[in-house]
Protein backbone atom coordinates (compact mmCIF):
# COMPACT_ATOMS: atom_id res chain seq x y z
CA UNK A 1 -20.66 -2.28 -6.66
CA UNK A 2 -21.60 -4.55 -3.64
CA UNK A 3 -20.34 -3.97 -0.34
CA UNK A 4 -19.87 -5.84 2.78
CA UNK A 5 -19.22 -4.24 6.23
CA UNK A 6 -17.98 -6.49 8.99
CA UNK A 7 -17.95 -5.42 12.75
CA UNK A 8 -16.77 -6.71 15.59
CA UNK A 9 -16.24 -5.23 18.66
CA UNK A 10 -13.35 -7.78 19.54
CA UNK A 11 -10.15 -8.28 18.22
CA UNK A 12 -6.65 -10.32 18.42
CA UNK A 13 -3.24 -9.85 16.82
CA UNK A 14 -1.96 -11.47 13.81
CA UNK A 15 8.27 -4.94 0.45
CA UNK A 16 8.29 -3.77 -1.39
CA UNK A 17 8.15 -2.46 -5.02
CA UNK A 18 6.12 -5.17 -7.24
CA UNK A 19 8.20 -8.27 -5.75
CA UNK A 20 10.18 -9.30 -8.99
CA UNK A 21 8.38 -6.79 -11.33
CA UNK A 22 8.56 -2.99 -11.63
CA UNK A 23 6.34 -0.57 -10.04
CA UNK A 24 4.30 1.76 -12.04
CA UNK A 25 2.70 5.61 -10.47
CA UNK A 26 0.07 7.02 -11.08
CA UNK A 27 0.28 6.82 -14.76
CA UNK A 28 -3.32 7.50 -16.03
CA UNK A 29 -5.35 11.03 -16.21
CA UNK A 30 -8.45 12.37 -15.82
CA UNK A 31 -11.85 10.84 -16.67
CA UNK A 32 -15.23 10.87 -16.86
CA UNK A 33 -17.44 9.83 -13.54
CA UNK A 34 -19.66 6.68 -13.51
CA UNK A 35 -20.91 4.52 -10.80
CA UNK A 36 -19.71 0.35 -11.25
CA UNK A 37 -23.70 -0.64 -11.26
CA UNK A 38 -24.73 2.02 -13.17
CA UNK A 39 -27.76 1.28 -15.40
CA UNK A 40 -25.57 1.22 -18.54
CA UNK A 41 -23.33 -1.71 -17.27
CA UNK A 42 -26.07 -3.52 -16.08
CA UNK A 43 -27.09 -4.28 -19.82
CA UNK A 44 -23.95 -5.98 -20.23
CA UNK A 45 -23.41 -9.82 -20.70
CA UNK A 46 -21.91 -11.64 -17.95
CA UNK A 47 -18.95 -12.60 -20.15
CA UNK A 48 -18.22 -8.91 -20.74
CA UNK A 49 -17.78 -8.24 -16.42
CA UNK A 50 -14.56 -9.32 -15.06
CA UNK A 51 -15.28 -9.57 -11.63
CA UNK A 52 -12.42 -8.43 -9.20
CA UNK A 53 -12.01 -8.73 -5.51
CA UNK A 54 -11.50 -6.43 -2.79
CA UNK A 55 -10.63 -5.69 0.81
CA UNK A 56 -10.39 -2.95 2.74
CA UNK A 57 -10.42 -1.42 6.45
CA UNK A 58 -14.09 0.22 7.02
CA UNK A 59 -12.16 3.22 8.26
CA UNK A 60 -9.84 3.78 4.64
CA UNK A 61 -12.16 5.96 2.61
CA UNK A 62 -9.87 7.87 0.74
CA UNK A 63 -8.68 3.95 -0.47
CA UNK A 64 -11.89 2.85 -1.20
CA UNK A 65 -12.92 6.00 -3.42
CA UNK A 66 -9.42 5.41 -5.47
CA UNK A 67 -10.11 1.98 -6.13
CA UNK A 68 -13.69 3.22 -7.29
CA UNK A 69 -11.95 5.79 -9.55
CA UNK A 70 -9.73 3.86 -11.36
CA UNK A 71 -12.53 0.64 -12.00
CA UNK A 72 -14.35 3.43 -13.25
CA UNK A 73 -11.59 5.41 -15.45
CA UNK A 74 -10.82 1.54 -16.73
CA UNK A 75 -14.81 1.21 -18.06
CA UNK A 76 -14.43 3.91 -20.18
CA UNK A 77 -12.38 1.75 -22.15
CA UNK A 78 -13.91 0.65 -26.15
CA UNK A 79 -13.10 -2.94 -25.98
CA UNK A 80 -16.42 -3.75 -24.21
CA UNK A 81 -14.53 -5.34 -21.52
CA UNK A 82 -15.83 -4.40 -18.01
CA UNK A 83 -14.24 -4.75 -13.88
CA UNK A 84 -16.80 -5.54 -11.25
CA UNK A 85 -16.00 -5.29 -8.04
CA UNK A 86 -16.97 -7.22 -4.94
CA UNK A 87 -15.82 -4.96 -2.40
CA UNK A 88 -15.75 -6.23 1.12
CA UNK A 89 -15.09 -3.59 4.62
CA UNK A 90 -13.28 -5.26 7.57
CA UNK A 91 -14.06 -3.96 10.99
CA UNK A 92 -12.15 -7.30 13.02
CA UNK A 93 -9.23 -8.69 13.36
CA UNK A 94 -10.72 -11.95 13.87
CA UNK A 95 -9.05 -14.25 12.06
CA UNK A 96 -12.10 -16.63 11.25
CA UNK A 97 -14.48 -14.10 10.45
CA UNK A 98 -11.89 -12.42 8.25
CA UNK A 99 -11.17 -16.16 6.72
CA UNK A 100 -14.87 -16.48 5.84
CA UNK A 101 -15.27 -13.08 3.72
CA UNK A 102 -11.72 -14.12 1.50
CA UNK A 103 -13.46 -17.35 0.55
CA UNK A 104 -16.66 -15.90 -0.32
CA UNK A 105 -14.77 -13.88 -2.39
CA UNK A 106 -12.91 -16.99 -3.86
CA UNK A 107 -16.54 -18.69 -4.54
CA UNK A 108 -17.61 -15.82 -6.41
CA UNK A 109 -15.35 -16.48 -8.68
CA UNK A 110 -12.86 -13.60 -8.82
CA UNK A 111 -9.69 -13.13 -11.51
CA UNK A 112 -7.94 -11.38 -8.52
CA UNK A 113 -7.83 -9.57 -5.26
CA UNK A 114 -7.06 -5.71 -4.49
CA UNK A 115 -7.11 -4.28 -0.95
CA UNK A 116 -5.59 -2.75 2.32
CA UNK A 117 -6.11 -4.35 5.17
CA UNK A 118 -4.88 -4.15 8.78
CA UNK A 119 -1.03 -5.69 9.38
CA UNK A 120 -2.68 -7.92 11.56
CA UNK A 121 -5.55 -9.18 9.30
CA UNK A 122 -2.40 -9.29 6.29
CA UNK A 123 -1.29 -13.09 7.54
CA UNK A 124 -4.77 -14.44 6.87
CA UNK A 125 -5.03 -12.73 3.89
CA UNK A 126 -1.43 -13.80 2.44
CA UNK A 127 -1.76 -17.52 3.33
CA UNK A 128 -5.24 -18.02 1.48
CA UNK A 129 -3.61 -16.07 -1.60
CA UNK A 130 -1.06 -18.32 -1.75
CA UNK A 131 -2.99 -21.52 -0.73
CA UNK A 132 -5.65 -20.90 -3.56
CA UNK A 133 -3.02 -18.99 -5.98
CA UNK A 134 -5.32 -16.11 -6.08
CA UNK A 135 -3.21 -13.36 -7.23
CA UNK A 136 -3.63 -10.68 -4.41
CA UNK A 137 -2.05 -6.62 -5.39
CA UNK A 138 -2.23 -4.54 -1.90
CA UNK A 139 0.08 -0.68 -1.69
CA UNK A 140 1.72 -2.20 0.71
CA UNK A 141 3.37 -5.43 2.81
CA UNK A 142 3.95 -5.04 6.78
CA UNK A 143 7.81 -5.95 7.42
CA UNK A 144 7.70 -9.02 8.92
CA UNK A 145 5.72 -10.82 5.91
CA UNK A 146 7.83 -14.30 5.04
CA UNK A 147 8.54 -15.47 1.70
CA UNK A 148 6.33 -18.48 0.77
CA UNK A 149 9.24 -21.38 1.80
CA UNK A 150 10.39 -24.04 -0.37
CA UNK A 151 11.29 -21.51 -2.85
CA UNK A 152 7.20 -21.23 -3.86
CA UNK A 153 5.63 -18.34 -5.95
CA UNK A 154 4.65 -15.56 -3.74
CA UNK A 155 1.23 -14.63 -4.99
CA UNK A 156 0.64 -11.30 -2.83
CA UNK A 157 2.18 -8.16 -4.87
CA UNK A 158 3.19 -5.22 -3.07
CA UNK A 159 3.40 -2.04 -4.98
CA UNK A 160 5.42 0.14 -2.61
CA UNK A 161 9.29 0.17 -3.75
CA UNK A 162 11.87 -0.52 -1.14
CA UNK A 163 13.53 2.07 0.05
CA UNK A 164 16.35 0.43 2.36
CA UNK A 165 18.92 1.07 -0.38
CA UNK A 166 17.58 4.64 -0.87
CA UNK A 167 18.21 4.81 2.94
CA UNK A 168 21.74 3.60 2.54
CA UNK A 169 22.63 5.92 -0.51
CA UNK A 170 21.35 9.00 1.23
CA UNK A 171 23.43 8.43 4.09
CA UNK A 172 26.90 7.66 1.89
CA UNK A 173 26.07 10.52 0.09
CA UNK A 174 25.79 12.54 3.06
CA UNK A 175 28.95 11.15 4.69
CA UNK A 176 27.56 10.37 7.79
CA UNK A 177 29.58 8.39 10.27
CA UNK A 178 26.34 7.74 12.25
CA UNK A 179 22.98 8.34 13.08
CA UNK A 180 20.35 8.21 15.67
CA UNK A 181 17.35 5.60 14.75
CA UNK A 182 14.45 6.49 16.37
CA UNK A 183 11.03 4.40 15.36
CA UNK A 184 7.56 3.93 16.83
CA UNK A 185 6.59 0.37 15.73
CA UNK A 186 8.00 -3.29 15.43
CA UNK A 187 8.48 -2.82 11.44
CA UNK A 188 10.40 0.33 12.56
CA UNK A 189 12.90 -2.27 14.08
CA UNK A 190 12.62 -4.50 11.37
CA UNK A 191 13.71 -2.29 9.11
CA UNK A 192 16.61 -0.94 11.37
CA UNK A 193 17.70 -4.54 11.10
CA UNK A 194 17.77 -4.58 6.78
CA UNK A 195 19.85 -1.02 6.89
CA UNK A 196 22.47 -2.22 9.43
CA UNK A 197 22.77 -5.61 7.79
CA UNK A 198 23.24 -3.56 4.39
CA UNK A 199 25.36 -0.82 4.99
CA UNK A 200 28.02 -2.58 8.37
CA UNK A 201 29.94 -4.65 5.49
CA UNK A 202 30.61 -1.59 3.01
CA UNK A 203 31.34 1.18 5.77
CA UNK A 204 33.06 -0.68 8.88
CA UNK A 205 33.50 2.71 11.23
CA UNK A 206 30.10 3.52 11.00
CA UNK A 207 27.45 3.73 14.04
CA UNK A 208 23.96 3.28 14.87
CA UNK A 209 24.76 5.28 18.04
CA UNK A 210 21.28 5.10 19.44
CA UNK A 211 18.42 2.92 18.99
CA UNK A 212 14.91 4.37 20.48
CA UNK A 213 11.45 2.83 20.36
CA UNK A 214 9.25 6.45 20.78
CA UNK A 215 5.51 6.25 21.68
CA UNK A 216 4.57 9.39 21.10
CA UNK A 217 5.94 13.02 19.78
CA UNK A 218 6.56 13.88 23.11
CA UNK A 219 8.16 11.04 24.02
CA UNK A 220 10.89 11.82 20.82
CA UNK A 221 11.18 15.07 22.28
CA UNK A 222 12.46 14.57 25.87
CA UNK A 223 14.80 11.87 24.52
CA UNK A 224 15.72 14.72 22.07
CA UNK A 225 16.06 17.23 24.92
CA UNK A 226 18.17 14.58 27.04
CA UNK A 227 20.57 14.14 24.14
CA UNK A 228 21.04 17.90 23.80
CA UNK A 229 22.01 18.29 27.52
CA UNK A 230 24.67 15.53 27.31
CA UNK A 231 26.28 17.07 24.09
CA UNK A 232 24.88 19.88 22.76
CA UNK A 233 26.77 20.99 19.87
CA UNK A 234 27.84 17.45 18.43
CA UNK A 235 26.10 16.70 15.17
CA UNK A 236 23.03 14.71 15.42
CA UNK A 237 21.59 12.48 12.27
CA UNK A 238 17.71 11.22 12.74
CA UNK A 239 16.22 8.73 10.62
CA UNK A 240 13.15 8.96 11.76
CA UNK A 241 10.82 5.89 11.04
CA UNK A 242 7.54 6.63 12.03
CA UNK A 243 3.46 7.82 11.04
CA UNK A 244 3.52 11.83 9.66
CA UNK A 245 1.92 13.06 12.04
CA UNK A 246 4.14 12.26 15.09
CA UNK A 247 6.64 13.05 12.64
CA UNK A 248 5.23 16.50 11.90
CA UNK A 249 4.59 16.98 15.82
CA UNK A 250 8.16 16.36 16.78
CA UNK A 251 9.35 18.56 13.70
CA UNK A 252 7.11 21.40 15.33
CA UNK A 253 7.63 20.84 18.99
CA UNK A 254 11.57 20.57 18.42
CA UNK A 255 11.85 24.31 16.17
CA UNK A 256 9.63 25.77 18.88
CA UNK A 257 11.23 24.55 22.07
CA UNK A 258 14.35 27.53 22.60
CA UNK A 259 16.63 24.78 24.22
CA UNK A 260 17.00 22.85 21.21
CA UNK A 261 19.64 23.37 18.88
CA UNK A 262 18.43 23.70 14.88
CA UNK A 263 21.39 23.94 12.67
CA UNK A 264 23.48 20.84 14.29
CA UNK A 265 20.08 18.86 13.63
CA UNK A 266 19.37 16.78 10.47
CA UNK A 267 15.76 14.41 10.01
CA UNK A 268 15.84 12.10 7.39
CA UNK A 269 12.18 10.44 7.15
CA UNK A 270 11.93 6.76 6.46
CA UNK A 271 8.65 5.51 4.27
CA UNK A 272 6.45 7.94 2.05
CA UNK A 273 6.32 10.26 4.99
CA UNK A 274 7.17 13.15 2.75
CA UNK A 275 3.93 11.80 -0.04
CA UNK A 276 1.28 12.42 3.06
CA UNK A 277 -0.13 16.56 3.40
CA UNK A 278 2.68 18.57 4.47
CA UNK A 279 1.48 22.09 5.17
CA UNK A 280 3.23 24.76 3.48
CA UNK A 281 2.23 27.61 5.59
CA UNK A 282 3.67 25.74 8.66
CA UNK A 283 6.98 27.51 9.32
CA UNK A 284 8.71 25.38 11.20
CA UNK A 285 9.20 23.03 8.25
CA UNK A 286 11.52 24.68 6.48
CA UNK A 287 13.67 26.06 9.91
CA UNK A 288 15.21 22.29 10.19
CA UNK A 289 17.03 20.39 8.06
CA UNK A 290 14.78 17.26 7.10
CA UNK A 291 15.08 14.50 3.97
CA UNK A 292 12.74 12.31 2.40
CA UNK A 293 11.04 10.10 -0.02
CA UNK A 294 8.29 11.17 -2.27
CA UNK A 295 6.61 8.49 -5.20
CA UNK A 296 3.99 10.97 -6.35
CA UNK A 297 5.83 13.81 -8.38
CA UNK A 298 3.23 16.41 -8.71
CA UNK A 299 5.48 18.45 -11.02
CA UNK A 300 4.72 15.73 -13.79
CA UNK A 301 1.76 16.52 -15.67
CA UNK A 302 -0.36 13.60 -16.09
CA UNK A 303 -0.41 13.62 -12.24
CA UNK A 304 -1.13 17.24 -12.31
CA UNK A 305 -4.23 15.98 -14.77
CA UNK A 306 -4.84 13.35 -12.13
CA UNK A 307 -5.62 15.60 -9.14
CA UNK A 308 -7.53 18.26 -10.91
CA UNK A 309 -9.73 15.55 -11.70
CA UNK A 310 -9.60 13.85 -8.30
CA UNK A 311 -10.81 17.04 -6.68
CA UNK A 312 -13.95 17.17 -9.42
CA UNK A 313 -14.95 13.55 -8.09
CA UNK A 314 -18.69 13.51 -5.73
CA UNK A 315 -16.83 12.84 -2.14
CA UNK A 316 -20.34 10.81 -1.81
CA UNK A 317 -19.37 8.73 -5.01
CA UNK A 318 -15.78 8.62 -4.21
CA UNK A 319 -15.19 8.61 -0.54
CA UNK A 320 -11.86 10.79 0.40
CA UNK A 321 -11.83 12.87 -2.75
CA UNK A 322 -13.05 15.81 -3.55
CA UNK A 323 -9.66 17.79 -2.13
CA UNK A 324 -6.32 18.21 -4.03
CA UNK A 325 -4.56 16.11 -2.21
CA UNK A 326 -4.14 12.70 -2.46
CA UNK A 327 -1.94 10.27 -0.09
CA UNK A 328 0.81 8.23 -1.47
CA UNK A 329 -1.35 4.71 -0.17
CA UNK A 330 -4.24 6.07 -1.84
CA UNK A 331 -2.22 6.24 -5.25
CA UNK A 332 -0.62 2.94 -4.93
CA UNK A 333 -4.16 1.62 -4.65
CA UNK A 334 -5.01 3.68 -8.00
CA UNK A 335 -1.67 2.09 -9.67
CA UNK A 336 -2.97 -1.59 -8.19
CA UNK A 337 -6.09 -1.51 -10.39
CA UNK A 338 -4.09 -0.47 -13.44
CA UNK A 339 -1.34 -2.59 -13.05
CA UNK A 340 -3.86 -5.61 -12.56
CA UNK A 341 -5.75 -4.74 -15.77
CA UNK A 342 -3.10 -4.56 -17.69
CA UNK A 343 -1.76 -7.78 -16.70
CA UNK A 344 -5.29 -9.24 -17.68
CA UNK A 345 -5.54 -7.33 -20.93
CA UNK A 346 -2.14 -9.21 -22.02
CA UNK A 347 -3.29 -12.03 -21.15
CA UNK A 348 -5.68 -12.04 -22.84
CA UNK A 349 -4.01 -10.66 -25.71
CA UNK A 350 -1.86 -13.82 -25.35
CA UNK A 351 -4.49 -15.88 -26.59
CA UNK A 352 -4.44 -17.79 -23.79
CA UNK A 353 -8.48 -17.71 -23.72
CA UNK A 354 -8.37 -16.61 -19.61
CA UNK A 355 -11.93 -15.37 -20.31
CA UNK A 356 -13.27 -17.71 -23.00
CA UNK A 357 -12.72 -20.65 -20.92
CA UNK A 358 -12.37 -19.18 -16.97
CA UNK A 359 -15.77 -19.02 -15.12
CA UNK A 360 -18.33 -16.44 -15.11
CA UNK A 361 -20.76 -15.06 -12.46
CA UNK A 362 -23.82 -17.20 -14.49
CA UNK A 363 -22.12 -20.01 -14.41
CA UNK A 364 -19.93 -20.20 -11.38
CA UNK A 365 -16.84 -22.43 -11.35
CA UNK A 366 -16.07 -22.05 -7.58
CA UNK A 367 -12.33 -22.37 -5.74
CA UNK A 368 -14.14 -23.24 -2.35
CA UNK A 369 -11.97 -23.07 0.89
CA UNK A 370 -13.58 -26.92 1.83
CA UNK A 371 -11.61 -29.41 -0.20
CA UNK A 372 -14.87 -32.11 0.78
CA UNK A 373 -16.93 -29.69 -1.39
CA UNK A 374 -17.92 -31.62 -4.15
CA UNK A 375 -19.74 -28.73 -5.91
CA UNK A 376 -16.42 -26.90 -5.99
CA UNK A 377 -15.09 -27.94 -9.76
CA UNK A 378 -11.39 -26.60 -8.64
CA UNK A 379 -9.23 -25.72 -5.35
CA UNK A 380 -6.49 -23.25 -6.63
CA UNK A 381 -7.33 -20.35 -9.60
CA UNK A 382 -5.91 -21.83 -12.58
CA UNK A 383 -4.47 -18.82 -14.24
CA UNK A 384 -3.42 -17.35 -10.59
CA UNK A 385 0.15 -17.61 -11.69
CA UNK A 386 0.31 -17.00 -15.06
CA UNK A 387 -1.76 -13.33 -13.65
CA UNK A 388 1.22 -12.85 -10.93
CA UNK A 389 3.97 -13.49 -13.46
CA UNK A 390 2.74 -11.08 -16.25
CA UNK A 391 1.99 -8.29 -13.57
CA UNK A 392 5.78 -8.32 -12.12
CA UNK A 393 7.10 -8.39 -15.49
């Protein structure tokens, strides 16, 4: 495993299910532990490695030490097929620097790209994906990502499902003839936009009544505490769209305050919210009523396998495991690794000769970010979208 860590002590500014495919969670149990450059691999031919990208946010360990988990689970495989990984840790937003470590990455060569980064380091990322048709598989896509125009593949694959609809059929099935949006971030209001866009046509009386950008749990408190003084005993509907902790925060600060009213109240979470640590022993949880989303079912047992072995796994091997707990992004990133190797194995299995014929580490065949480059032999990754297309299928 190589690593790169980038600093920089400036910075500047810059959906989801598989886009056209069908996601896949956190399907695989328990293994045995290696290290990617462990002695054993290093025996191997060059044709046997399939090399493999990757990006992530210095500050993501419990990311990184999934991604290393499920290379690793995937090289216990008997078909003497192996993943290396180039992993690479972002500590900038800077857009050049940032542009400089995704074409190293392309010169390596890589078969694909796996990562979280920043929303505003996701731009750079998604344009050279789809420049160089380097398939690209992150957990997640911020809101305001555009679709590649002219009707072009998309080659950046986002494995979190939408939940807009799920939004939508929660509150029909609910009857509400309103709610109050409160969010803490600009994708908070982009995704305000998709629900009333989706559900004003079907439902003609009902009402966003109040809109409210919060900054902080405090902040969603007092507005709380204003709303109750107007009308206290009217029926109030949150979605709340925001991180889990200011989530949990309000949830605690609003049972505990005595002025607040608990049985007229009703939170219903937007994202995977309900996937991050809740605590159980917190009783103020349970003393409001509050709806969610969850993508890891830990009743099912293969997952049950999953994080019995996760909380085997060296925490200095695997950074962020170790516990029995692990976060719904973290899992995604698990599910990224396996959904790309599948989509490899078939192709291969299609006879298509992607590893026969693509280049190897020995022998590079660069995609090089300068078109002048005359030792580059190509400028886009030749099986980029067959990879995409068998991955969303």
């Amino acid at each position: 495993m190589e690593y790169t860590t980038l600093r920089s002590c400036r910075s500047r500014s810059g959906s989801s299910s598989v886009r056209g495919g069908r996601p896949l969670w956190l399907v695989v149990a328990g293994a045995m532990m290696a290290v990617v450059c462990c002695p054993a691999l290093a025996t191997r031919t060059e044709r046997d490695m399939i090399p493999l990208g990757a990006m992530f946010s210095s500050d993501s360990r419990e990311y990184q030490g999934a991604f290393l988990h499920a290379i690793n689970q995937y090289n216990q495989n008997t078909t003497g097929r192996r993943l290396h990984a180039y992993v690479d840790l972002i500590s900038t937003a800077d857009a050049y620097k940032i542009s400089r470590l995704i074409c190293r990455q392309l010169s390596r060569p890589v078969y694909a790209m796996v990562g979280s980064v920043p929303p505003d380091s996701f731009d750079t990322l998604h344009s050279y994906a789809n420049t160089f048709q380097m398939p690209v598989v992150t957990p997640w896509f911020p809101e305001n990502v555009p679709n590649p125009s002219s009707g072009l593949m998309d080659y950046a694959t986002s494995m979190r499902p939408e939940y807009h609809q799920a939004i939508i059929d929660l509150i029909h099935h609910y009857r509400w003839d309103h709610v109050i949006y409160l969010y803490d971030s600009h994708d908070g209001l982009l995704r305000l936009q998709e629900i009333f866009q989706s559900i004003r046509p079907a439902r003609a009386s009902f009402q966003i009544r109040v809109v409210r950008r919060v900054e902080s749990a405090q902040d969603a408190l007092a507005f709380l505490k204003s709303l109750e003084k107007n009308n206290r005993w009217s029926r109030k509907y949150l979605v709340l769209d925001c991180s889990t902790e200011m989530a949990k925060s309000l949830i605690i600060g609003h049972v505990r305050d005595v002025q607040m009213g608990r049985r007229n109240y009703h939170y219903l979470l937007s994202g995977l919210v309900m996937d991050e640590r809740w605590e159980e022993d917190v009783k103020e949880f349970g003393a409001v009523n509050i709806t969610g989303f969850r993508i890891v079912d830990t009743t099912r047992p293969y997952i049950r396998e999953f994080l019995r072995t996760w909380t085997t796994l060296d925490s200095k091997l695997y950074p962020g495991a170790g516990g029995n707990y692990i976060s719904a992004q973290s899992a995604l990133i698990y599910d990224a690794v396996r959904v790309l190797s599948e989509a490899l194995a078939r192709l291969r299995r299609k006879k298509m000769d992607a590893f026969g014929d693509a280049p190897i580490l020995g022998e590079p065949r660069k995609i090089s970010c300068d078109y002048s480059d005359s030792a580059s032999d190509q400028s886009i990754w030749e099986y980029g979208e067959r990879i995409t297309r068998i991955m969303r299928k």
